[in-house]
Every structure is written in structure tokens, then in C-alpha cells.
C-alpha atoms as a PDB file:
ATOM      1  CA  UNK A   1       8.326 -21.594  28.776  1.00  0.00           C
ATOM      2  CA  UNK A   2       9.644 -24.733  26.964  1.00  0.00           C
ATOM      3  CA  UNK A   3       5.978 -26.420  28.039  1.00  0.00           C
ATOM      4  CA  UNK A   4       3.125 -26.719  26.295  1.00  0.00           C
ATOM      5  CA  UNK A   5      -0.087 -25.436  26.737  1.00  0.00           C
ATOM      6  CA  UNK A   6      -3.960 -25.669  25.742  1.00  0.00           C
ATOM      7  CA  UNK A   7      -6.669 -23.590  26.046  1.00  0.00           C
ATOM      8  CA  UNK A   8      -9.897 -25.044  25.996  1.00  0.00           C
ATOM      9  CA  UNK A   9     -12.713 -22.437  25.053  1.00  0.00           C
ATOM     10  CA  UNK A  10     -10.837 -19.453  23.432  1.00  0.00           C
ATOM     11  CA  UNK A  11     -13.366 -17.237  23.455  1.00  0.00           C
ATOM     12  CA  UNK A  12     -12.465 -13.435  24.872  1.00  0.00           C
ATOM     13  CA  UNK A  13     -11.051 -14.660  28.133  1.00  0.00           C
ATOM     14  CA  UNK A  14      -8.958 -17.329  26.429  1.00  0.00           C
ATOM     15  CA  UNK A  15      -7.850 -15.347  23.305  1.00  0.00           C
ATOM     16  CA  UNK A  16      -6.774 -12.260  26.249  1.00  0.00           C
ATOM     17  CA  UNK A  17      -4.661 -15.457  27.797  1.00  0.00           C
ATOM     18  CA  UNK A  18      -3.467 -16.501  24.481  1.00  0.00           C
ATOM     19  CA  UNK A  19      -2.151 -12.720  23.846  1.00  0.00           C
ATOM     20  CA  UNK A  20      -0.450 -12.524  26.726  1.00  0.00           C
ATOM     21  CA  UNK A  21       1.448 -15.355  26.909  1.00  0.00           C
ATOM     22  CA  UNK A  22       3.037 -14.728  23.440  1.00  0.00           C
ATOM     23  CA  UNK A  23       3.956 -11.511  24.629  1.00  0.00           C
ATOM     24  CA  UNK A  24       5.250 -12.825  27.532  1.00  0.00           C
ATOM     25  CA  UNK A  25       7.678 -14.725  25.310  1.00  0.00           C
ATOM     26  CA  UNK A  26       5.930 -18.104  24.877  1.00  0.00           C
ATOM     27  CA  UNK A  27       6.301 -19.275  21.536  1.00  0.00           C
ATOM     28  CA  UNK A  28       3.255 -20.409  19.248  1.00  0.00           C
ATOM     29  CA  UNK A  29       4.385 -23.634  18.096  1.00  0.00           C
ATOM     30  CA  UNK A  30       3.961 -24.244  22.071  1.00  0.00           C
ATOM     31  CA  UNK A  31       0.310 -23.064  22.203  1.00  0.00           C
ATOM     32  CA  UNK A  32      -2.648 -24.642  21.256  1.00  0.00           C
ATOM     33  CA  UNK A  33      -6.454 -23.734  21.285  1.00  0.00           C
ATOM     34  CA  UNK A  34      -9.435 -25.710  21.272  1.00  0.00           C
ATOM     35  CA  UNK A  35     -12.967 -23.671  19.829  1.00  0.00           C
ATOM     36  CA  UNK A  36     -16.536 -24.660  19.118  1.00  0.00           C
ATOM     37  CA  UNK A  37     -16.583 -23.368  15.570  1.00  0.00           C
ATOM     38  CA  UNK A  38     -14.261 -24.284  12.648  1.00  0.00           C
ATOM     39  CA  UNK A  39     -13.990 -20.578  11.761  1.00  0.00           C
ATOM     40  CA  UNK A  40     -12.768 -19.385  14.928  1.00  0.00           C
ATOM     41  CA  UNK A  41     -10.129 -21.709  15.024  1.00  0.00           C
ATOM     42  CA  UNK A  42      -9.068 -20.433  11.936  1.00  0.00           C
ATOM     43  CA  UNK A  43      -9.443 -17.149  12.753  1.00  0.00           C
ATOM     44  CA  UNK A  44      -7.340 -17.491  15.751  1.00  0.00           C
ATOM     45  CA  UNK A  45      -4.647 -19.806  13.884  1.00  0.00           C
ATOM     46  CA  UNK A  46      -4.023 -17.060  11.256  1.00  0.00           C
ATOM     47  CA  UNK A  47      -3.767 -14.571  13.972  1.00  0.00           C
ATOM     48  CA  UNK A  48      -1.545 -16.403  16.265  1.00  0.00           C
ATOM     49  CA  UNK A  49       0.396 -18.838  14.292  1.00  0.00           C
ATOM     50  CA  UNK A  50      -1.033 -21.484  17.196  1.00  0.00           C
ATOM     51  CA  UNK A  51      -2.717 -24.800  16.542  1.00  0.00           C
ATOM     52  CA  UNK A  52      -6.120 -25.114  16.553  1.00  0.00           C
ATOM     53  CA  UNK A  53      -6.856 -28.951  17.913  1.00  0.00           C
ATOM     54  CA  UNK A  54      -9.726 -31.181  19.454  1.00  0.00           C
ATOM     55  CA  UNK A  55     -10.409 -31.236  23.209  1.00  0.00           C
ATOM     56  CA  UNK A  56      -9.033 -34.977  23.348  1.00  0.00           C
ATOM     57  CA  UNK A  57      -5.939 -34.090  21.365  1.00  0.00           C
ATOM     58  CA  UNK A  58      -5.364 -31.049  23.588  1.00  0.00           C
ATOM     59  CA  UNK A  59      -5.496 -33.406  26.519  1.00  0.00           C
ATOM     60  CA  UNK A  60      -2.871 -35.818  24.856  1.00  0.00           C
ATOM     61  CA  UNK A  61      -0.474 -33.269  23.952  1.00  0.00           C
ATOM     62  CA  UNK A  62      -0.567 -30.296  26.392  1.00  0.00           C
ATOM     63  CA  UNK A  63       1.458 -29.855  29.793  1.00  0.00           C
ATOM     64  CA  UNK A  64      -1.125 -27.196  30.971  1.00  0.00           C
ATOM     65  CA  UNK A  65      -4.765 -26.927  30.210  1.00  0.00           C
ATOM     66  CA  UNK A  66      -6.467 -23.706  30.629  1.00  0.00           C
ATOM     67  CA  UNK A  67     -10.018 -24.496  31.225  1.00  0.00           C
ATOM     68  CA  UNK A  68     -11.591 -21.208  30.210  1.00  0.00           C
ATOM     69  CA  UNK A  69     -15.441 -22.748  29.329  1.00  0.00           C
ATOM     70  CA  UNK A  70     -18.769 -21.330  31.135  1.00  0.00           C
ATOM     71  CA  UNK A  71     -19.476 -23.399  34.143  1.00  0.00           C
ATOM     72  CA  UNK A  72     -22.396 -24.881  32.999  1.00  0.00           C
ATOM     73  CA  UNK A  73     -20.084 -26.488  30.100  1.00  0.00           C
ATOM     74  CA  UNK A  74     -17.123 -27.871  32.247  1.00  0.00           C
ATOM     75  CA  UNK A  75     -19.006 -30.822  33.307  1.00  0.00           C
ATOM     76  CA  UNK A  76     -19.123 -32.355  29.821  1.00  0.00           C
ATOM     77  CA  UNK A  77     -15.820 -30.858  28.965  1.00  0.00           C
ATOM     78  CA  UNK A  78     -14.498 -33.398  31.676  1.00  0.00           C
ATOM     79  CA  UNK A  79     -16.407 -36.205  30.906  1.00  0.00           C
ATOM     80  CA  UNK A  80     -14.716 -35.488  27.620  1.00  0.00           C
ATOM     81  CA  UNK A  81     -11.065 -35.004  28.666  1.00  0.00           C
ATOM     82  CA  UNK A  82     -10.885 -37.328  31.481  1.00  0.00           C
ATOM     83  CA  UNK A  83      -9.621 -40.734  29.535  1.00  0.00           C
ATOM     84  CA  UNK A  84      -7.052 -38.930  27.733  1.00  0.00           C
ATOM     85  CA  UNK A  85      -5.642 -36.857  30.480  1.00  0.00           C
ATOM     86  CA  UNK A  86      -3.129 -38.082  33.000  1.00  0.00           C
ATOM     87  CA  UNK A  87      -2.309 -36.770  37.210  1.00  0.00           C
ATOM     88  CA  UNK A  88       0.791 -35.557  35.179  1.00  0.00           C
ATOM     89  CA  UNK A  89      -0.966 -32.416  33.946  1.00  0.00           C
ATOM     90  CA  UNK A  90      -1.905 -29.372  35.486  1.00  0.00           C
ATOM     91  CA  UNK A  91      -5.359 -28.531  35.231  1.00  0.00           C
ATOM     92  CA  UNK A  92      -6.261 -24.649  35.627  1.00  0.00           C
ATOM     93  CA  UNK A  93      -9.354 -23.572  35.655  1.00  0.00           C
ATOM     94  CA  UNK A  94     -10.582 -20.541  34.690  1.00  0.00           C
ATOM     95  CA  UNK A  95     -14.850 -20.882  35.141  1.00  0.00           C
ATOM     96  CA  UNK A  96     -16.588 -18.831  37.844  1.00  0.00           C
ATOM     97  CA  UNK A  97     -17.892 -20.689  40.612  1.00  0.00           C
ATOM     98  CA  UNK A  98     -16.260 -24.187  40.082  1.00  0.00           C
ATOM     99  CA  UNK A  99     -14.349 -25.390  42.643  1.00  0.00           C
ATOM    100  CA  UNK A 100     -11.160 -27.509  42.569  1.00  0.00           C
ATOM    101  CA  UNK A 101     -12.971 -30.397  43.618  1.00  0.00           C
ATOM    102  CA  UNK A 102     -15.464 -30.571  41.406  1.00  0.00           C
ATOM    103  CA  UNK A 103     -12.607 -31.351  38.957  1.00  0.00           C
ATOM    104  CA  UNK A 104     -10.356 -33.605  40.646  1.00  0.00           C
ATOM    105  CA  UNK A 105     -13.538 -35.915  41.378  1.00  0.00           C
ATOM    106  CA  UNK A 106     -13.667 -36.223  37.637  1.00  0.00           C
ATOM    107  CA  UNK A 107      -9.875 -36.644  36.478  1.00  0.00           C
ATOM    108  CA  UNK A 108      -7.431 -39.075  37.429  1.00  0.00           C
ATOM    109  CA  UNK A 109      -6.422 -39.252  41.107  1.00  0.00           C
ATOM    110  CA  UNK A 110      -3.797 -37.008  41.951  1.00  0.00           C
ATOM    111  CA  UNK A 111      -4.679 -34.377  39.147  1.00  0.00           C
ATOM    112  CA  UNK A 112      -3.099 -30.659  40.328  1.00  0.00           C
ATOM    113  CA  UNK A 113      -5.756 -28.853  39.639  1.00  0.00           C
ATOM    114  CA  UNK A 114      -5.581 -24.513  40.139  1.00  0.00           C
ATOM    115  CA  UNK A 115      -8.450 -22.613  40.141  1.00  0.00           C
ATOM    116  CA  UNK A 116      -8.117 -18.838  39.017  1.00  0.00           C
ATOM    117  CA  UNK A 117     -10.633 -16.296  38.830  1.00  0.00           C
ATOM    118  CA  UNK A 118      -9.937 -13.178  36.464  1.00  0.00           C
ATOM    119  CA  UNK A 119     -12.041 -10.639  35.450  1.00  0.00           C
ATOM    120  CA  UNK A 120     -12.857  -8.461  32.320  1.00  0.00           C
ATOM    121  CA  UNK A 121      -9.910  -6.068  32.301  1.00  0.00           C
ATOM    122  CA  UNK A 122      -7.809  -8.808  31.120  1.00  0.00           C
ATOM    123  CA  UNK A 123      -8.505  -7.976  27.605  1.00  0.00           C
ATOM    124  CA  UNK A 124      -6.841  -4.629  28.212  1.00  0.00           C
ATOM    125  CA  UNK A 125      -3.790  -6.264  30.072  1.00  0.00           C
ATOM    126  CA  UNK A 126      -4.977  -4.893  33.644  1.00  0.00           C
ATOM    127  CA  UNK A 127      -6.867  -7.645  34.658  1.00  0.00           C
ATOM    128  CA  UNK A 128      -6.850  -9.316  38.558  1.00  0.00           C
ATOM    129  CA  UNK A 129      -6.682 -12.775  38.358  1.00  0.00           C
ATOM    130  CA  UNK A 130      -6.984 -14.281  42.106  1.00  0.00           C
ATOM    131  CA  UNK A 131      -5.751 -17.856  42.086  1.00  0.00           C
ATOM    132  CA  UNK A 132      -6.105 -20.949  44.939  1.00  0.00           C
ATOM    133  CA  UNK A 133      -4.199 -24.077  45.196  1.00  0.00           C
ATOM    134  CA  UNK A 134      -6.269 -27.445  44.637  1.00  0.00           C
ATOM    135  CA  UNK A 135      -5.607 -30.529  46.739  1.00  0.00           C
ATOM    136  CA  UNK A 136      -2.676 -31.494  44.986  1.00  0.00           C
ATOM    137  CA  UNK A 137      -0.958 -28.372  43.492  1.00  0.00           C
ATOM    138  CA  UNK A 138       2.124 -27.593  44.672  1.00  0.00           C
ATOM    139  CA  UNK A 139       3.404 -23.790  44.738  1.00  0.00           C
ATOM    140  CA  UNK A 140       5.700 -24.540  41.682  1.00  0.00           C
ATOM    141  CA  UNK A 141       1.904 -24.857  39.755  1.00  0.00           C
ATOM    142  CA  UNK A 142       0.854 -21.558  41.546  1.00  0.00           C
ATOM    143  CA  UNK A 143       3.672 -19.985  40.033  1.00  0.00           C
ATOM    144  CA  UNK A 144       2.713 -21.777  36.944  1.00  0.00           C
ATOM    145  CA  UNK A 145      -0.642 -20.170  36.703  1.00  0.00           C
ATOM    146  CA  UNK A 146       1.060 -16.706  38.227  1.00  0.00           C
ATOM    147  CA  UNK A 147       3.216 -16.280  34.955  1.00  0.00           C
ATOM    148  CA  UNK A 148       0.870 -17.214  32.580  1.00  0.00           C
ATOM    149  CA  UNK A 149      -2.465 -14.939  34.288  1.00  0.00           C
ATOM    150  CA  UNK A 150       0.424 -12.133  34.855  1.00  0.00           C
ATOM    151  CA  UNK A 151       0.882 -11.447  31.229  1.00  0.00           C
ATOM    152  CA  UNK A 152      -2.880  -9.919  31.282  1.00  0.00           C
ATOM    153  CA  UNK A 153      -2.666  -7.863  34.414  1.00  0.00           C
ATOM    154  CA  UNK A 154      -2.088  -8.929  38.704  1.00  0.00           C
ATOM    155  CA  UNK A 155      -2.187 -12.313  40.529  1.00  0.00           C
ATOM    156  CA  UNK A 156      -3.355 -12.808  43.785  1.00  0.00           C
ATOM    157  CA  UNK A 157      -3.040 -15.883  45.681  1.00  0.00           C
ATOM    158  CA  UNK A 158      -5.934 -16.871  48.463  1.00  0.00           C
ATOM    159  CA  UNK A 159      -7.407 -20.027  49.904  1.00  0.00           C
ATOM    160  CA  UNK A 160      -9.935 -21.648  47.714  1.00  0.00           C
ATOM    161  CA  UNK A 161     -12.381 -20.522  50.897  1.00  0.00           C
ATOM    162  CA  UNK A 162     -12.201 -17.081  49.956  1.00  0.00           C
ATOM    163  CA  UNK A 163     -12.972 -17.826  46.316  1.00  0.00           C
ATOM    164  CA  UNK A 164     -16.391 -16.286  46.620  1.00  0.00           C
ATOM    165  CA  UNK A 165     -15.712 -13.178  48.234  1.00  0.00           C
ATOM    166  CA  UNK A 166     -12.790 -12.488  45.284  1.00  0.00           C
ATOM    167  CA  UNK A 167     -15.109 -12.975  42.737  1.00  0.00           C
ATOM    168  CA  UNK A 168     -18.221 -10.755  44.136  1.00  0.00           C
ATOM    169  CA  UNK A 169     -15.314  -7.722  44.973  1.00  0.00           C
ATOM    170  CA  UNK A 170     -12.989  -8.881  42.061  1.00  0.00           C
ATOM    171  CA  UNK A 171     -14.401 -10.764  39.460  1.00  0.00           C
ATOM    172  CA  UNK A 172     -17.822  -8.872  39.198  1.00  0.00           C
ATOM    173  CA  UNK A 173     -16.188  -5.886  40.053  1.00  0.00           C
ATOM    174  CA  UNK A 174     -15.663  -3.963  36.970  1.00  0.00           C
ATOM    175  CA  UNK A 175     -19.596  -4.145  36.318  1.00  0.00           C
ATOM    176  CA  UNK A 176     -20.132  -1.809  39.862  1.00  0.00           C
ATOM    177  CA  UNK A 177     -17.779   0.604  38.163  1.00  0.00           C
ATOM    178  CA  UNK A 178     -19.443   0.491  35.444  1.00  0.00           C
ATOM    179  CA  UNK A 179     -22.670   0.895  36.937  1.00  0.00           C
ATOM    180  CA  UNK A 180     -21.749   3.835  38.695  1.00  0.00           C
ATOM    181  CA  UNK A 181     -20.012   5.613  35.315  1.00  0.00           C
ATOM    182  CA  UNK A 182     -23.600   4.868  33.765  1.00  0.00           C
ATOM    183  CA  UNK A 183     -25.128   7.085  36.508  1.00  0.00           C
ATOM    184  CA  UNK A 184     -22.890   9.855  36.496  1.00  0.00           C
ATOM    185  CA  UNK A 185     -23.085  10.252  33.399  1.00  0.00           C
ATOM    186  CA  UNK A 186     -26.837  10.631  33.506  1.00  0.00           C
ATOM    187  CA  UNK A 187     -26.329  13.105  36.248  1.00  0.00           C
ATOM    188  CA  UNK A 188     -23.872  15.465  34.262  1.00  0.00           C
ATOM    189  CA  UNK A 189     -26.990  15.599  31.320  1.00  0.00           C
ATOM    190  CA  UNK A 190     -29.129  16.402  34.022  1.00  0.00           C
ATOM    191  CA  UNK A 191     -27.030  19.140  34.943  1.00  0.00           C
ATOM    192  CA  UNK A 192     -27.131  20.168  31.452  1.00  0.00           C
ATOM    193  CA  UNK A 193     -23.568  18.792  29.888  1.00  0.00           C
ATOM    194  CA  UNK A 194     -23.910  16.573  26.835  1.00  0.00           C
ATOM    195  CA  UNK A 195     -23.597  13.527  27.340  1.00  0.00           C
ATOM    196  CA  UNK A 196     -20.663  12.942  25.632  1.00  0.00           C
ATOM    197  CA  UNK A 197     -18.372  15.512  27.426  1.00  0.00           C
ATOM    198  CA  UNK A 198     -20.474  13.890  30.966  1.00  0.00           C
ATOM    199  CA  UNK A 199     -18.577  10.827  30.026  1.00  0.00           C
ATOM    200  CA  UNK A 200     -15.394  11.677  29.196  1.00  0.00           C
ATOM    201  CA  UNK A 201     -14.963  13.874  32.491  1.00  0.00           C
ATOM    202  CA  UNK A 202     -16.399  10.394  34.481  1.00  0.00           C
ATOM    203  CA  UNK A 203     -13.836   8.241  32.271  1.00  0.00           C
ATOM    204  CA  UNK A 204     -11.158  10.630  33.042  1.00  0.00           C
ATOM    205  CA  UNK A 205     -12.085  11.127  36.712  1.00  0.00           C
ATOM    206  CA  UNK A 206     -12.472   7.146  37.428  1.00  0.00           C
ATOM    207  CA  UNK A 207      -8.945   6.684  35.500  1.00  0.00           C
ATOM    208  CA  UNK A 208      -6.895   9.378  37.627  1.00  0.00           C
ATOM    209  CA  UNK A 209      -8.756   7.937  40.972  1.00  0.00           C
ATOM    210  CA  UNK A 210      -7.635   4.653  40.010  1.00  0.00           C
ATOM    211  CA  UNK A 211      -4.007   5.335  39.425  1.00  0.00           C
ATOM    212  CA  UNK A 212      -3.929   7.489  42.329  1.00  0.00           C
ATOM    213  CA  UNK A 213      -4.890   4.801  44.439  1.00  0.00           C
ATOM    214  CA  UNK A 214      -2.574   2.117  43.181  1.00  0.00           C
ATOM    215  CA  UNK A 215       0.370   4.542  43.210  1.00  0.00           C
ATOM    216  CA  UNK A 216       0.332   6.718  45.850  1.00  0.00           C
ATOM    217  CA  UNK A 217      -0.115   4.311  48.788  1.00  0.00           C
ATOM    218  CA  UNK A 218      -2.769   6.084  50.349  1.00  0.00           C
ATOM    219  CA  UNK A 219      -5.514   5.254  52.706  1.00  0.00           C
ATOM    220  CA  UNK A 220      -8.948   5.923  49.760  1.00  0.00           C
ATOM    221  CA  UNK A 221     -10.704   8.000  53.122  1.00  0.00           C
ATOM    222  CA  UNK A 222      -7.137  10.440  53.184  1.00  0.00           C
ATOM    223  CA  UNK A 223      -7.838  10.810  49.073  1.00  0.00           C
ATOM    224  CA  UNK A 224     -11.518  11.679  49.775  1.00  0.00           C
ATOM    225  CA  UNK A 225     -10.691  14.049  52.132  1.00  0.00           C
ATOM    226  CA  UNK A 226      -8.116  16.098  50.122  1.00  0.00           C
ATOM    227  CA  UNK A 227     -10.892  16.550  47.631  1.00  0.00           C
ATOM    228  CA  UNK A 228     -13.813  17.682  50.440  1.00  0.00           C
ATOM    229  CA  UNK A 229     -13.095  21.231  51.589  1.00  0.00           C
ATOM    230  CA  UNK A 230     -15.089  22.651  54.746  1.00  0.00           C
ATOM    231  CA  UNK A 231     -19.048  23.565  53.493  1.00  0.00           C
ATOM    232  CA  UNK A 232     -17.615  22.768  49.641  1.00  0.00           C
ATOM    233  CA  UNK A 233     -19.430  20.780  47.264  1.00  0.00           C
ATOM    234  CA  UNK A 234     -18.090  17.111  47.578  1.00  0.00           C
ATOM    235  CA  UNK A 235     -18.857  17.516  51.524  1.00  0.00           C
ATOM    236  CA  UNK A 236     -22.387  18.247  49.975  1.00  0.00           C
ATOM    237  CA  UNK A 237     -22.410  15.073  47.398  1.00  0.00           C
ATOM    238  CA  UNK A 238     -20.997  12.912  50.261  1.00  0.00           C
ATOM    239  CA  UNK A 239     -23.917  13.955  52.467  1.00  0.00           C
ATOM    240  CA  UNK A 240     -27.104  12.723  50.050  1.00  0.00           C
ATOM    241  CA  UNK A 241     -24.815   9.629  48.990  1.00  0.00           C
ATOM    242  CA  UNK A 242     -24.672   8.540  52.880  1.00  0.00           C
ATOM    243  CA  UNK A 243     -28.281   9.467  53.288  1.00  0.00           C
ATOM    244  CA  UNK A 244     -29.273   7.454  50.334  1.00  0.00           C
ATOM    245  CA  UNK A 245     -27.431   4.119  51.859  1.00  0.00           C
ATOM    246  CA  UNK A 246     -24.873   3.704  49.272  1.00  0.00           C
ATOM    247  CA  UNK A 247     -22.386   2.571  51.874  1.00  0.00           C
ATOM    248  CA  UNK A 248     -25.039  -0.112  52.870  1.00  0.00           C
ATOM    249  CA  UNK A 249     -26.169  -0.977  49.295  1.00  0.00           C
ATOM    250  CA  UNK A 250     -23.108  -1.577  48.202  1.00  0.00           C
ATOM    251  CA  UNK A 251     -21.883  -3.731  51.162  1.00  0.00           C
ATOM    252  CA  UNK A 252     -25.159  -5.488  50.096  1.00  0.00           C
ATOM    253  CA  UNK A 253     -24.270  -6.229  46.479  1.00  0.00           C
ATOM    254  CA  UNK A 254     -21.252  -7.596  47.502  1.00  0.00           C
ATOM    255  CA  UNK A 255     -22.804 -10.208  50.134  1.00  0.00           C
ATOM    256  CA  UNK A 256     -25.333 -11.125  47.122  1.00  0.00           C
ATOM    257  CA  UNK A 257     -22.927 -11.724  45.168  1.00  0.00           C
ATOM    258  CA  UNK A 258     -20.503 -13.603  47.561  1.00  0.00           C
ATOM    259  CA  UNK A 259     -23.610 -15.467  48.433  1.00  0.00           C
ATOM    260  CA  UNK A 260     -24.438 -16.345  44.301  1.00  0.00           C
ATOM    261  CA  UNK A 261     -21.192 -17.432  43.686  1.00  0.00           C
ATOM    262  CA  UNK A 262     -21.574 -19.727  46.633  1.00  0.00           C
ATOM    263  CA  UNK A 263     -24.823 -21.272  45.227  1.00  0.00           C
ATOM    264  CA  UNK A 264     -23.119 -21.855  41.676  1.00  0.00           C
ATOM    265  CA  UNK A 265     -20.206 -23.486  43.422  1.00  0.00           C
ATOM    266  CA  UNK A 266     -23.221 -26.111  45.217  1.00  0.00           C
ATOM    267  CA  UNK A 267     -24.234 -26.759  41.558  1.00  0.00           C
ATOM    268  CA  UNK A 268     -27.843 -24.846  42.574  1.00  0.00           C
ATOM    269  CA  UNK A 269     -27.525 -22.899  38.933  1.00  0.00           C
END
């Protein structure tokens, strides 16, 4: 952790990164951050002891650069870095839908270049991060990007090609959850709960299915089944939500997503 390393775009992603890697046992005076604003560089100098530096310097004096910009930004951001950054960095980006080669086309030849896509639940340290190998990273940068995405949650390694799917199951992910706490909760007022007990029982009830399914090691249809008794009432929820399609819909979602991401990786934004 003797290396140093830049983050370029610290805003909620990057600052989640920034945490975790201290914490991880990376030391300050090896971090630096690059921000749009003056105050938020201050703000995240005074909080992290880390210094706050342009996007050229950050490319002069950084091992690692942690691209963590909205796509529609890392074009310019590479225009920008390109003449001060040499094939002896490693480049990890950190933007939805841009793919390893849209980078290495604009750095020197020979860049290693990782692409990683994390989602929300970073900034509460139980974040997936899925991560693919450019052209010319080796595993040692895999690794590289491994320990510092693993101080905010899991790593997964796949081939770039599967980029898309990981980001319509993965990356958008916690927004489905979210979508279906939103309804449940409407449901429980409709069955006359407030709505603040409604939520916390959903909260609760999403947080112990979720740590039952990481720990126990169960099949999810052998968990589903230990809740639906013969002619109970789950047996009678399951029922309308197969004959409303919510199978289908969501296998649905997921391609329209997959097929988004695909579209924003093609440049068709």
C-alpha cells in the first residue's frame, strides 16, 4: 500500500473509495483527490488529511488513477490526462458503460487499463464491485483494483463481455429493491398499517432475506418454500404475483437494462 493513488471525481462513489481505502490501512499522505469545486476539495482535505490536486498533477504523480467521473465526462477527462500520463500507470475506471477500449484508444499504448463497475451500497461498505481485465492488465492489476474496491464491500471478476449483464443485475440492482420496498410499503397502508411501521417490517424483512441468503447457502426457491405452507397465505401472494407476470417483468427489466448499458457502451447516449 506503499503506492500512490488518485481519484479523479470524488463525488459519493469516490469519497466511499477514499473511506475505504484508509480503513483498509492506506495512508493519506498516499491519496490524492481531484474535484470540480474548490470547496469540496477542501472539504474532503480537512476530512481526510489527503491532497486535493489538479487532474494533470494527479496524472504526474499517482501510480493508480481511479476514474470515478459520469461517462459523458470521461472523454474530456482523457483528452485532459493523456499527455501527462504514461503505459506505466494503471488506469481503473469506475464510469458505467465505458469500456476498456474506449480508454486505451486515448492513452499511451500499452496503458493497463481495469474497468470496475460498483454500485450504490458502497457507501455503506456492502457494495459489489464486478471488475474485467483491459487489453493489457495483468492479474497483479486485478488484484490491484480487488483490494482497493474490497474495502467498500465484494469483488467479482468477469470478462469485459459480460459487463452489461453485471451492471443491469448488479449495478442497477439496488434501485429494483428499492422499487419493490416502495410498493410494499404502499400495500401495508392499504391494509391499514401506517406507513411508518409498513416500512420498517419491509426494511426488516428485505434485511433478514438478504442475510439469509448470503449465509445459509441455500437454493432462494428452498427459502421460499419454508415460508409457503399448504393453502397459507404466501402460497396465496405467490399466486397473483405469477399471474401478474412479475417473473416475466422482471426478466424484462433486466434485458432493458443489459440492452441500455450496451447502447451507452456504442457511445448512442
Amino acid at each position: 500500500m506503499t503506492q500512490t493513488v488518485a481519484v479523479l471525481g470524488t463525488g459519493k462513489i469516490g469519497e466511499a473509495l477514499l473511506s475505504g481505502m484508509i480503513r483498509a490501512g492506506w495512508r493519506p499522505a498516499n491519496l490524492l483527490v481531484t474535484t470540480r469545486r474548490s470547496e469540496r476539495a477542501a472539504e474532503l482535505r480537512d476530512r481526510y488529511g489527503v491532497d486535493a490536486v489538479t487532474n494533470a498533477e494527479a496524472a504526474e504523480r499517482a501510480d493508480i488513477l481511479i476514474l470515478a467521473v459520469k461517462p459523458q465526462d470521461m472523454g474530456r477527462l482523457l483528452d485532459e490526462l493523456s499527455p501527462h500520463l504514461g503505459a506505466d500507470r494503471l488506469v481503473i475506471s469506475a464510469a458505467a458503460g465505458i469500456t476498456t477500449a474506449f480508454i486505451e484508444d486515448r492513452l499511451s499504448a500499452g496503458t493497463p487499463v481495469v474497468r470496475v463497475m460498483p454500485n450504490t451500497p458502497v457507501l455503506v461498505d456492502e457494495g459489489m464491485s464486478v471488475i474485467s481485465a483491459g487489453s493489457h492488465a495483468t492479474t497483479g492489476h486485478l488484484a490491484t483494483a480487488e483490494a482497493i474496491f474490497g474495502g467498500v464491500g465484494k469483488t467479482l471478476r468477469v470478462p469485459e463481455s459480460q459487463q452489461d449483464a453485471a451492471t443491469a443485475l448488479s449495478g442497477s440492482g439496488p434501485a429494483y429493491f428499492y422499487f419493490l420496498v416502495e410498493a410494499m410499503t404502499d400495500a401495508g397502508i392499504l391494509l391499514g398499517l401506517p406507513r411508518a411501521q409498513a416500512h420498517d417490517l419491509i426494511v426488516q424483512a428485505a434485511i433478514g432475506a438478504a442475510v439469509m441468503l448470503r449465509d445459509s447457502g441455500e437454493h432462494p426457491v428452498k427459502l421460499r418454500e419454508a415460508v409457503t405452507s399448504p393453502a397459507g397465505t404466501t402460497i396465496s401472494a405467490i399466486r397473483e404475483l405469477e399471474n401478474h407476470g412479475v417473473r416475466a417483468a422482471l426478466i424484462a427489466a433486466l434485458e432493458a437494462a443489459r440492452d441500455r448499458s450496451r447502447e451507452l457502451a456504442s457511445g448512442n447516449g
